[in-house]
Protein backbone atom coordinates (compact mmCIF):
# COMPACT_ATOMS: atom_id res chain seq x y z
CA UNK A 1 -6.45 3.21 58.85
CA UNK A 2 -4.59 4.87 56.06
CA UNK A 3 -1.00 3.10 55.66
CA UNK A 4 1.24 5.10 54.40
CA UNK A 5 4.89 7.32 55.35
CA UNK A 6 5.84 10.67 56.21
CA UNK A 7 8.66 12.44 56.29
CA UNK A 8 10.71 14.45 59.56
CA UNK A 9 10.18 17.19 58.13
CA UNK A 10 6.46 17.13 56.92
CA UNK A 11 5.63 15.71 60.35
CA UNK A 12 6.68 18.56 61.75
CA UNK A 13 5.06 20.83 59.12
CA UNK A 14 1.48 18.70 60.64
CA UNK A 15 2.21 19.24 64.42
CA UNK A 16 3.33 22.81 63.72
CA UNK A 17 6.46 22.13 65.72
CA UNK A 18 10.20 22.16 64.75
CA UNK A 19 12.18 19.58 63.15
CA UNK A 20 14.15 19.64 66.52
CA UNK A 21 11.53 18.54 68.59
CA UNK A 22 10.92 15.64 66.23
CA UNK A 23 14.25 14.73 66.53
CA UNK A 24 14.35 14.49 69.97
CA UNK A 25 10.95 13.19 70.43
CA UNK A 26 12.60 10.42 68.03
CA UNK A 27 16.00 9.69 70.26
CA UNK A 28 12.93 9.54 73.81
CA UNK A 29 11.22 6.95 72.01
CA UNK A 30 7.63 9.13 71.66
CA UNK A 31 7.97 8.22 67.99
CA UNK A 32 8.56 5.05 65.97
CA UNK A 33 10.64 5.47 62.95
CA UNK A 34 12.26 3.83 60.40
CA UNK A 35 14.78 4.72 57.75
CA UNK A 36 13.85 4.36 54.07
CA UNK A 37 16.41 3.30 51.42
CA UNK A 38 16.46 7.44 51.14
CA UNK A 39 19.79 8.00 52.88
CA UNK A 40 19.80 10.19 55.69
CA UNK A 41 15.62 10.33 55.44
CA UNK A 42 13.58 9.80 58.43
CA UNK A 43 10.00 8.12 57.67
CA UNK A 44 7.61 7.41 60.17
CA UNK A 45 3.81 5.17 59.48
CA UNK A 46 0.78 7.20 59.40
CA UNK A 47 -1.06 4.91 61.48
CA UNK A 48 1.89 5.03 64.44
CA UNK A 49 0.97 8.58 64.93
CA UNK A 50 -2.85 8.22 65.54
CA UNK A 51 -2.00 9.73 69.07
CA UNK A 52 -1.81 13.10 67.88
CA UNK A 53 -4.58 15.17 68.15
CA UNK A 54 -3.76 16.70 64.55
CA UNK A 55 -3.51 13.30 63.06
CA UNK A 56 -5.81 11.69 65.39
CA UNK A 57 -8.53 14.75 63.49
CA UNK A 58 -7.25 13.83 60.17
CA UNK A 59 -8.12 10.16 60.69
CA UNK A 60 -11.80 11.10 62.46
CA UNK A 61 -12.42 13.83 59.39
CA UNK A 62 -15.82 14.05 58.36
CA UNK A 63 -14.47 15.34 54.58
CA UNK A 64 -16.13 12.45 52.31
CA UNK A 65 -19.62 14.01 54.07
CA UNK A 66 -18.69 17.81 53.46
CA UNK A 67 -18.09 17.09 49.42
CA UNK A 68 -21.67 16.30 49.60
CA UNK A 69 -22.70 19.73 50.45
CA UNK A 70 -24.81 21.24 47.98
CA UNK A 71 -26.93 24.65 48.05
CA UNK A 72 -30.20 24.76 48.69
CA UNK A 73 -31.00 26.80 46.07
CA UNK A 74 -28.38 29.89 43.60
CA UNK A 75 -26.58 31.48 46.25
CA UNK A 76 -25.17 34.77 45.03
CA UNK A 77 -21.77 36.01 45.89
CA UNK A 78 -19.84 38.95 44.58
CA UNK A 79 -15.74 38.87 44.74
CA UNK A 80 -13.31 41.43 45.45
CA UNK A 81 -9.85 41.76 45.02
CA UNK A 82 -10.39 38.35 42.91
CA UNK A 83 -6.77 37.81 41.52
CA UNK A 84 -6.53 34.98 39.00
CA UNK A 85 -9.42 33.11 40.50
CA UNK A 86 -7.86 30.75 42.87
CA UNK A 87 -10.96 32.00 45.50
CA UNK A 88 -13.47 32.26 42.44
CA UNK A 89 -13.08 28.77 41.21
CA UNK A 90 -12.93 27.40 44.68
CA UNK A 91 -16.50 28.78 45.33
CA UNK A 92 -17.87 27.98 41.94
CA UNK A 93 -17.24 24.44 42.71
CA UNK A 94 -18.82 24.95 46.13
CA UNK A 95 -21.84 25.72 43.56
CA UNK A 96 -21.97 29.58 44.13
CA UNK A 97 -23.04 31.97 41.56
CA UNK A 98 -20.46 34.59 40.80
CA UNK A 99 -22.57 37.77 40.26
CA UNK A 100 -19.45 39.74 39.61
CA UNK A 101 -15.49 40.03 40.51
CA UNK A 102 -13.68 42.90 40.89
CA UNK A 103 -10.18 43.43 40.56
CA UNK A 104 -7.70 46.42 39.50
CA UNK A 105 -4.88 44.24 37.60
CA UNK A 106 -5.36 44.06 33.46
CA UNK A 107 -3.32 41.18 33.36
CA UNK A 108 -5.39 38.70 36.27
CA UNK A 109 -8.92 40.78 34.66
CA UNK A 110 -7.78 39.18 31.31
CA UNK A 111 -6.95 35.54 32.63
CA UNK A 112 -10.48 36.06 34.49
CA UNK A 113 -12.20 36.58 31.72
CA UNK A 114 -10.34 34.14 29.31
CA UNK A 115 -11.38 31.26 30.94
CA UNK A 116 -14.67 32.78 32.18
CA UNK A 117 -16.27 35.06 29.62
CA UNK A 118 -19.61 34.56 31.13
CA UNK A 119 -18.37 35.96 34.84
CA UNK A 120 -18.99 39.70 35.02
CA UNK A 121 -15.59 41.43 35.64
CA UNK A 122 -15.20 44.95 37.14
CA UNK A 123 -11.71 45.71 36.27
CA UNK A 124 -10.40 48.67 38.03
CA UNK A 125 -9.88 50.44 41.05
CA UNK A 126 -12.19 49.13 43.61
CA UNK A 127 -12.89 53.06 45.24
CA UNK A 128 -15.25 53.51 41.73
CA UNK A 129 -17.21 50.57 41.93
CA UNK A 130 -20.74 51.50 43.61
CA UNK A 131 -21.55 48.68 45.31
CA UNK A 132 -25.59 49.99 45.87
CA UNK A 133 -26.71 48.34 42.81
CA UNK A 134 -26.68 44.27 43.58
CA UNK A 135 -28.88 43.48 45.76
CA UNK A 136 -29.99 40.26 47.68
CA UNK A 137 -26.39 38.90 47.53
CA UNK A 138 -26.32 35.95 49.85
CA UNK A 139 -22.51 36.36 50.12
CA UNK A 140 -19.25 38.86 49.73
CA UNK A 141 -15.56 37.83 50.17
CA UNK A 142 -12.32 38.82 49.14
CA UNK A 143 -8.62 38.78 50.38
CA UNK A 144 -8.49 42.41 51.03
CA UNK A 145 -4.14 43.51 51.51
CA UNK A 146 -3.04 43.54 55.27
CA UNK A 147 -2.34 47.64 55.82
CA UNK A 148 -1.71 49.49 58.86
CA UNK A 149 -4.19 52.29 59.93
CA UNK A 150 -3.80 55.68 61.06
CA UNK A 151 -4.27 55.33 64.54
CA UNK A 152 -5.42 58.51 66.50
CA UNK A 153 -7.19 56.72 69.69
CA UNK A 154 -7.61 53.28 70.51
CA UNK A 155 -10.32 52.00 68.62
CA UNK A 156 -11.60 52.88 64.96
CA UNK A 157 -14.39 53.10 63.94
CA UNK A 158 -15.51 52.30 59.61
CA UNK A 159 -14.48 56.38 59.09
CA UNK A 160 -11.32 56.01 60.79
CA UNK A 161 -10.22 53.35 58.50
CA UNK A 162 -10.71 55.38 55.04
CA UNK A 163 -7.85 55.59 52.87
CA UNK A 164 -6.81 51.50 53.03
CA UNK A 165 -8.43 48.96 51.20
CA UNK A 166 -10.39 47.20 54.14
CA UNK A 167 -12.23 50.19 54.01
CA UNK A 168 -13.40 49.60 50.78
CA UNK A 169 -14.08 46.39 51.61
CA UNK A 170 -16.30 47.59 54.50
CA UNK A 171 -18.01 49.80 52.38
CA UNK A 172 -19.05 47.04 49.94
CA UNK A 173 -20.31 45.28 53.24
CA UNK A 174 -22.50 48.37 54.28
CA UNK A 175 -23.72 49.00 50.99
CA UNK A 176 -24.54 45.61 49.85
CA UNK A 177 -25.32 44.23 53.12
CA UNK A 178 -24.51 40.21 52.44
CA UNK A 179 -25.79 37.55 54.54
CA UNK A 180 -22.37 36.20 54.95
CA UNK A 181 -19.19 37.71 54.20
CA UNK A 182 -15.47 36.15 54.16
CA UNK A 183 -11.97 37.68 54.43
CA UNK A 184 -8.95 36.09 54.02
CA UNK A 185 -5.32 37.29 54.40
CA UNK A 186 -1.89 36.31 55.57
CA UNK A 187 -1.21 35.19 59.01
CA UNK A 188 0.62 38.21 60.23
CA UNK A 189 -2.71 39.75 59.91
CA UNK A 190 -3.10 38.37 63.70
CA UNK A 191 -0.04 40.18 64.99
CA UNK A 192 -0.10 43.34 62.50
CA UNK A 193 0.78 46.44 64.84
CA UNK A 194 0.63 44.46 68.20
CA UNK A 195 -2.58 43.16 67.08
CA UNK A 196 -4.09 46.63 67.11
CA UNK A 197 -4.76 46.30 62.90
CA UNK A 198 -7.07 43.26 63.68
CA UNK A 199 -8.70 44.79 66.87
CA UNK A 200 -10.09 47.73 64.60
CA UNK A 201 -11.30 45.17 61.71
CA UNK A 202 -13.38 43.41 64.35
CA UNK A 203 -14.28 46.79 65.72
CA UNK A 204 -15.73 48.02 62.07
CA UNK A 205 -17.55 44.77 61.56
CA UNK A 206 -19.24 44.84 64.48
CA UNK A 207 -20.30 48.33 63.39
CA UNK A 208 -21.43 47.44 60.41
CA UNK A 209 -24.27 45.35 61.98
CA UNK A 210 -22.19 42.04 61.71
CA UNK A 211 -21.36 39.29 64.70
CA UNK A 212 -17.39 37.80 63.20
CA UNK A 213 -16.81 34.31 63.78
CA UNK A 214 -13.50 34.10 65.60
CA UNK A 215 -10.55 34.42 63.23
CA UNK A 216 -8.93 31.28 62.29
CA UNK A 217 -5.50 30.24 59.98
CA UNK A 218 -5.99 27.29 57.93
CA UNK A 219 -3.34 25.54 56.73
CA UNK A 220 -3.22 24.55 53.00
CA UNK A 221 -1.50 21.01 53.28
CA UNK A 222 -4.89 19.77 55.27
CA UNK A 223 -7.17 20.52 52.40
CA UNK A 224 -5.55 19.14 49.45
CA UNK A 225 -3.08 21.69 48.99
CA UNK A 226 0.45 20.46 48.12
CA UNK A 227 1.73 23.26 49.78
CA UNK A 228 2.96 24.81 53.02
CA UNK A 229 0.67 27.75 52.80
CA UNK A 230 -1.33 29.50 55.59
CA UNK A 231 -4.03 31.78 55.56
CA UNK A 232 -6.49 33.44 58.01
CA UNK A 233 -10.35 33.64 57.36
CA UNK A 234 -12.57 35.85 58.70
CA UNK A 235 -16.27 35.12 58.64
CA UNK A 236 -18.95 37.58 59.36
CA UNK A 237 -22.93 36.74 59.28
CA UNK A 238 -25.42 39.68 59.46
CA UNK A 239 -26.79 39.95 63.22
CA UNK A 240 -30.48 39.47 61.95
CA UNK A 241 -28.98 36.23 60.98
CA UNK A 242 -26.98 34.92 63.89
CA UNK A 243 -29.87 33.10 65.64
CA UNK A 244 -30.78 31.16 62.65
CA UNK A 245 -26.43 30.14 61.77
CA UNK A 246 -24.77 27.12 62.35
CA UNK A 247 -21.11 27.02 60.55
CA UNK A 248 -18.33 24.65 61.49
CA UNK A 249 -15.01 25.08 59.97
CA UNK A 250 -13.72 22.17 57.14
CA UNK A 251 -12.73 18.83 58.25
CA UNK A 252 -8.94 18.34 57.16
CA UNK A 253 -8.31 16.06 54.24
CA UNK A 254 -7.36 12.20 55.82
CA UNK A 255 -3.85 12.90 53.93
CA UNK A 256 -1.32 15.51 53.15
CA UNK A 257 -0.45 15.90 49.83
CA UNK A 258 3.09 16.29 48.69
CA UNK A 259 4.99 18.00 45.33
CA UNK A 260 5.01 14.72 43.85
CA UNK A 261 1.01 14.69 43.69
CA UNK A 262 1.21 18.02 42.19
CA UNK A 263 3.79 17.28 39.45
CA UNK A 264 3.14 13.45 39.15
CA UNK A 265 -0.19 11.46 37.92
CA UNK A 266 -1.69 10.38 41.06
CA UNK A 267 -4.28 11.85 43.49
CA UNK A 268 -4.94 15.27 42.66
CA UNK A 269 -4.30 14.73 38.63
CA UNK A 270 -4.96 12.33 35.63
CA UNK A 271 -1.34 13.00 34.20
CA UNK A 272 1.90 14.65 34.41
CA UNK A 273 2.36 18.56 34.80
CA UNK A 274 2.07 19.52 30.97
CA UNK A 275 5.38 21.37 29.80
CA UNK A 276 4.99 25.23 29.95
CA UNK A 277 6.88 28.36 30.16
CA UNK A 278 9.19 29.55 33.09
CA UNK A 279 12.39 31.50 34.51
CA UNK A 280 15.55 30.30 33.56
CA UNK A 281 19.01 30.82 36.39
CA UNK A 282 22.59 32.53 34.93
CA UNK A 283 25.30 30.06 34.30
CA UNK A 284 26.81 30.21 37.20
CA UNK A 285 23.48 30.08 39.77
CA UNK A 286 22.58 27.17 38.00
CA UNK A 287 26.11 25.60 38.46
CA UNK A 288 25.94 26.25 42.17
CA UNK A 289 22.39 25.54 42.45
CA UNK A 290 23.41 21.88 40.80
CA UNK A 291 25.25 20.84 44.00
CA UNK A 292 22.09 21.39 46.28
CA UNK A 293 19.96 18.24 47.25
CA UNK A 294 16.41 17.57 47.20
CA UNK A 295 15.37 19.33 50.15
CA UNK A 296 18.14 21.18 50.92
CA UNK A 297 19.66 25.10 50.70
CA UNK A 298 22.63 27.11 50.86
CA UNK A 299 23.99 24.91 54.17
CA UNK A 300 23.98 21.76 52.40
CA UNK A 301 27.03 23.01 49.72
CA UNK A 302 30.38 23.33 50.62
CA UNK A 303 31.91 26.28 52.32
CA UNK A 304 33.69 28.06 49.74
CA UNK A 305 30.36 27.78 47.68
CA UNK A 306 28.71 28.86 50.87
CA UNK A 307 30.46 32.27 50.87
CA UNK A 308 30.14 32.86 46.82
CA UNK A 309 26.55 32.31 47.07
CA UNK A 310 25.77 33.79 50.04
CA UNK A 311 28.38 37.19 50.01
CA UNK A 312 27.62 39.36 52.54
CA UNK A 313 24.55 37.08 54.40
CA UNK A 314 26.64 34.56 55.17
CA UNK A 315 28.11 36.42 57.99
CA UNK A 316 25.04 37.60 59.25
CA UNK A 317 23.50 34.53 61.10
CA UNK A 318 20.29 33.18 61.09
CA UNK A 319 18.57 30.39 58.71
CA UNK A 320 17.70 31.83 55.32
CA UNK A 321 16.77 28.19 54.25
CA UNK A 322 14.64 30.02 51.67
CA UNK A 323 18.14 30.55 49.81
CA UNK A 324 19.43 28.16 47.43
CA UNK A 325 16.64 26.01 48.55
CA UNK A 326 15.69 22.95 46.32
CA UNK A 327 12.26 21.02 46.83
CA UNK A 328 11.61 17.60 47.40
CA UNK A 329 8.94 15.26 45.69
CA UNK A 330 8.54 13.54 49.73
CA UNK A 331 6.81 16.57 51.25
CA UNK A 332 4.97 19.67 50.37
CA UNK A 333 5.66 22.42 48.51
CA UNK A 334 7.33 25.68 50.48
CA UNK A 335 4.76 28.55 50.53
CA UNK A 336 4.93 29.88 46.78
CA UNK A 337 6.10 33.21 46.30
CA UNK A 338 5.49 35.93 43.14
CA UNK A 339 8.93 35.00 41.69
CA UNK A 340 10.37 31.15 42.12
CA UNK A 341 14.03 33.02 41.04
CA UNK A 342 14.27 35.20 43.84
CA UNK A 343 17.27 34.52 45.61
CA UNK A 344 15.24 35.16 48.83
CA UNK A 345 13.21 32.51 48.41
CA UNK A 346 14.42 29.75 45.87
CA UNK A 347 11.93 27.36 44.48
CA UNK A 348 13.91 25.21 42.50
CA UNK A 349 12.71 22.11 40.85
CA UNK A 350 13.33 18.81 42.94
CA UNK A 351 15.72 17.17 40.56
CA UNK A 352 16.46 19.50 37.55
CA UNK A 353 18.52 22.57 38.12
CA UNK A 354 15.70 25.19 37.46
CA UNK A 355 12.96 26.91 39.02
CA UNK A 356 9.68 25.81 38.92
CA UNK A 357 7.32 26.68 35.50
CA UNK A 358 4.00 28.50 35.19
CA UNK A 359 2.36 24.94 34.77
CA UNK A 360 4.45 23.84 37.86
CA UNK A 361 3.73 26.55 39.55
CA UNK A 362 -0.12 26.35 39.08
CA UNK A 363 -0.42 22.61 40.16
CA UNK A 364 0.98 23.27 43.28
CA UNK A 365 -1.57 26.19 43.93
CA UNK A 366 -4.44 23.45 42.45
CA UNK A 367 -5.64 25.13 39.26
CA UNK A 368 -6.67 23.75 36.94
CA UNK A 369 -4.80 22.68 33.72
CA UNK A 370 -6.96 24.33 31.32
CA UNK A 371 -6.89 27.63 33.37
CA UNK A 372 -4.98 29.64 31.19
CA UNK A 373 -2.79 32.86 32.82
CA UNK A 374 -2.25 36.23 30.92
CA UNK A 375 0.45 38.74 30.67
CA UNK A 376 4.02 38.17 30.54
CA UNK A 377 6.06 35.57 32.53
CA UNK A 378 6.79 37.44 35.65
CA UNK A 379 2.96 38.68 35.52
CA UNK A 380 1.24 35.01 35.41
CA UNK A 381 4.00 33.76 38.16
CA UNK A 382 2.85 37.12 40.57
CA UNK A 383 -1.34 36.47 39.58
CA UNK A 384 -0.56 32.50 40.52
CA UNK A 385 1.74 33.30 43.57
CA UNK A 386 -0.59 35.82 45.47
CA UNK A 387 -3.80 33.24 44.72
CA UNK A 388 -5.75 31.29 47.21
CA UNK A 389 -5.20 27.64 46.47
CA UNK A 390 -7.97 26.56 45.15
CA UNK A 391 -8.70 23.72 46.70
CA UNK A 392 -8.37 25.51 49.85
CA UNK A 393 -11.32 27.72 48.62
CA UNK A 394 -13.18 25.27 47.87
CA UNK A 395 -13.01 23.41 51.44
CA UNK A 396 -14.16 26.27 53.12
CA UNK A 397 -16.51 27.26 50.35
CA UNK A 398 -18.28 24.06 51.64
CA UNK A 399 -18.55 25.21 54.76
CA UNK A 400 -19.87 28.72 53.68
CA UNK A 401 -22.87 26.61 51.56
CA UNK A 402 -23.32 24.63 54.49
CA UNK A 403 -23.90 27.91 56.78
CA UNK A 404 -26.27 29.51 54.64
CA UNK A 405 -28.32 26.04 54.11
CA UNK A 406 -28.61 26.37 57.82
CA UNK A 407 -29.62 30.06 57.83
CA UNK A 408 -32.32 29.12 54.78
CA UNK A 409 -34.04 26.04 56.55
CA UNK A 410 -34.63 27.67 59.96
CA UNK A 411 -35.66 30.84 58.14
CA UNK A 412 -38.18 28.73 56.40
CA UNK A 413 -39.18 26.67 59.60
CA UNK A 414 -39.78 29.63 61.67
CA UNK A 415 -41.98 31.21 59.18
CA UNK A 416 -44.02 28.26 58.61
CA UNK A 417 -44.65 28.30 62.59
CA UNK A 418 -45.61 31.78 63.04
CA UNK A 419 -48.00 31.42 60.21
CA UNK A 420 -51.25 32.39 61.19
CA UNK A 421 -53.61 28.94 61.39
CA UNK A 422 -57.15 28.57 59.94
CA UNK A 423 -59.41 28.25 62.73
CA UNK A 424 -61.77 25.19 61.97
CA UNK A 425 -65.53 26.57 61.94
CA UNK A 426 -67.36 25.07 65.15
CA UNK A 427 -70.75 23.50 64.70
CA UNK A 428 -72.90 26.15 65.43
CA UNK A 429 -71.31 28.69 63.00
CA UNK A 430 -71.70 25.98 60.14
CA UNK A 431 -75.28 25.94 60.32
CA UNK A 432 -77.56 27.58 58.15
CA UNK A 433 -79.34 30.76 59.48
């Protein structure tokens, strides 16, 4: 069993149900808390919680078996829409073989190449790349933006959808024709346009010649991820291939990491964050931002600070507890956003009065130290805020290795069956005339 405390809050964050229902699972005696020498903090033992099913799969997690995934031999992949690499390194420590990585933005082309000068980098618009000249690619992905279509009937078909950048991710499908192919986006992919957006994705891939494995959100904070990030895959394997395809989605990690493994030496690093660059609040933000607690926002300050901070939103209900909002080393990072200054969604530090720094920033989305970002400030803060944690990528980068071992060995044991045997001469044709 693994001994050791969570927080309300993060609890909550596991069983994807409101710090409410905690509570007043709490006050019915379903859980067993205690109260740390935190004031006011609410901890309750791992191991008292083993009746979850969440937990109870966190505990039972085959992940120590899944890091031992390796490839049966160079799979190739090809990347679109690659960012600053948060997917690409991800799959490059699955062991995949980067064959090239598109992507329009100078700036996150430059930190690509900076730290990669051997991966081949197609930086531009994605509509001129001409996707007919790699062949025997064993896999495509990319996190392709959520867009609405022009809807003239109820379904669309791969035409239908020209103009939007699925499309062109559709067309590097058709043209390349992968074994596998992965798309990731945000969660409100699932309810985009009453659902109708992700009705005519599944309707295109299914065109395309391709059987999609049914869309699923993984959260961040169960694959080493200290953050409170969510995204949802979509995997596609070429119908040829579907007979011969196992896949089975990561294992969670047995433990969810927190901001004080990102920041701190510990678990997921061999030192403190290094010092770095980052945004800096006016005088008076900072003053006001001074009298917020770890884990707290705009509701935790008093009410004439309430009102100065807030103007015109304070009158106009609802949480905001993005606003003002300081993090806490006990629990996971809030979802990162392209700007930790926004006054939309705060991300200040959990004990200095300032937002988070490029270095701070990048721990909590698992790069790498020595993964150096290009382009001014604002520019390495959006290429690090709109990434796929990497460790995230890397998880289900297993899982993608793992598929296309299975789609190699029963490739390989069906052809050696329907091999044609040497018939073994019989007597009387082995004599001599």
């Amino acid at each position: 069993m693994y001994n050791y405390q969570v927080t309300e809050e993060l609890l909550a964050d596991i069983l994807s149900v409101s710090k409410a229902t905690v509570a007043k699972w709490k006050i019915n005696g379903k859980l067993k808390h205690l109260t740390s020498n935190r004031v006011g903090l609410n901890y309750y033992n791992f191991n008292d919680l083993v009746h979850f099913p969440q937990i109870r799969k966190m505990f039972e997690s085959k992940w120590e078996q899944e890091l031992h995934v390796i490839p049966l031999r160079k799979y190739k992949s090809i990347e679109l829409f690659a960012g600053a690499g948060g997917l690409a390194i991800g799959l490059e420590k699955a062991k995949f073989n980067a064959v090239a990585l598109n992507e329009i933005d100078a700036n996150a082309c430059e930190t690509l190449r900076r730290n990669r000068p051997d991966w081949n980098v197609l930086e531009g618009d994605i509509k001129n790349v001409d996707f007919k000249q790699f062949n025997n690619i064993d896999f495509l992905s990319g996190g392709f933006p959520c867009q609405a279509f022009s809807y003239a009937g109820n379904k669309l078909g791969f035409e239908d959808t020209r103009g939007t950048l699925f499309f062109e991710f559709a067309r590097a499908i058709k043209e390349i024709r992968p074994k596998v192919f992965m798309g990731e986006n945000v969660r409100g992919l699932l309810s985009h346009e009453k659902g109708k957006t992700l009705e005519a994705i599944k309707s295109v891939i299914k065109e395309l010649g391709y059987t999609l494995i049914e869309p699923k959100v993984l959260k961040a904070i169960f694959h080493q991820v200290p953050q409170k990030r969510e995204r949802l895959f979509l995997i596609g394997i070429r119908n040829d291939l579907v007979k011969f395809s196992e896949f089975k989605w990561p294992d969670p990690y047995h433990k969810v990491l927190t901001l004080r493994d990102a920041l701190k030496v510990g678990e997921l690093y061999d030192s403190d964050v290094p010092d770095s660059n980052g945004q800096v609040y006016p005088e008076r933000k900072r003053e006001i931002l001074s009298k917020v607690p770890p884990g707290g926002c705009w509701k935790n300050l008093p009410d004439d600070l309430q009102r100065e901070y807030m103007q015109s939103s304070y009158f106009m209900g609802g949480g905001k507890t993005g606003m003002a909002r300081r993090l806490s080393w006990d629990n996971p990072s809030l979802t990162l956003t392209c700007s930790p200054a926004q006054k939309q969604t705060e991300r200040c530090h959990p004990e200095e009065t300032r937002p988070l720094t490029i270095r701070e920033y990048a721990r909590i989305q698992t790069f790498p130290d020595d993964w150096k970002f290009a382009g001014s400030i604002s520019s390495q803060y959006k290429q690090i805020g709109n990434a796929v944690p990497v460790n995230l990528a890397y998880s289900v980068g297993r899982s993608i290795i793992a598929l296309l071992n299975s789609i190699e060995q029963k490739i390989e044991k069906e052809n050696c069956f329907s091999k044609p045997q040497m018939e073994e001469p019989s007597i009387q044709s082995s004599l001599p005339l």
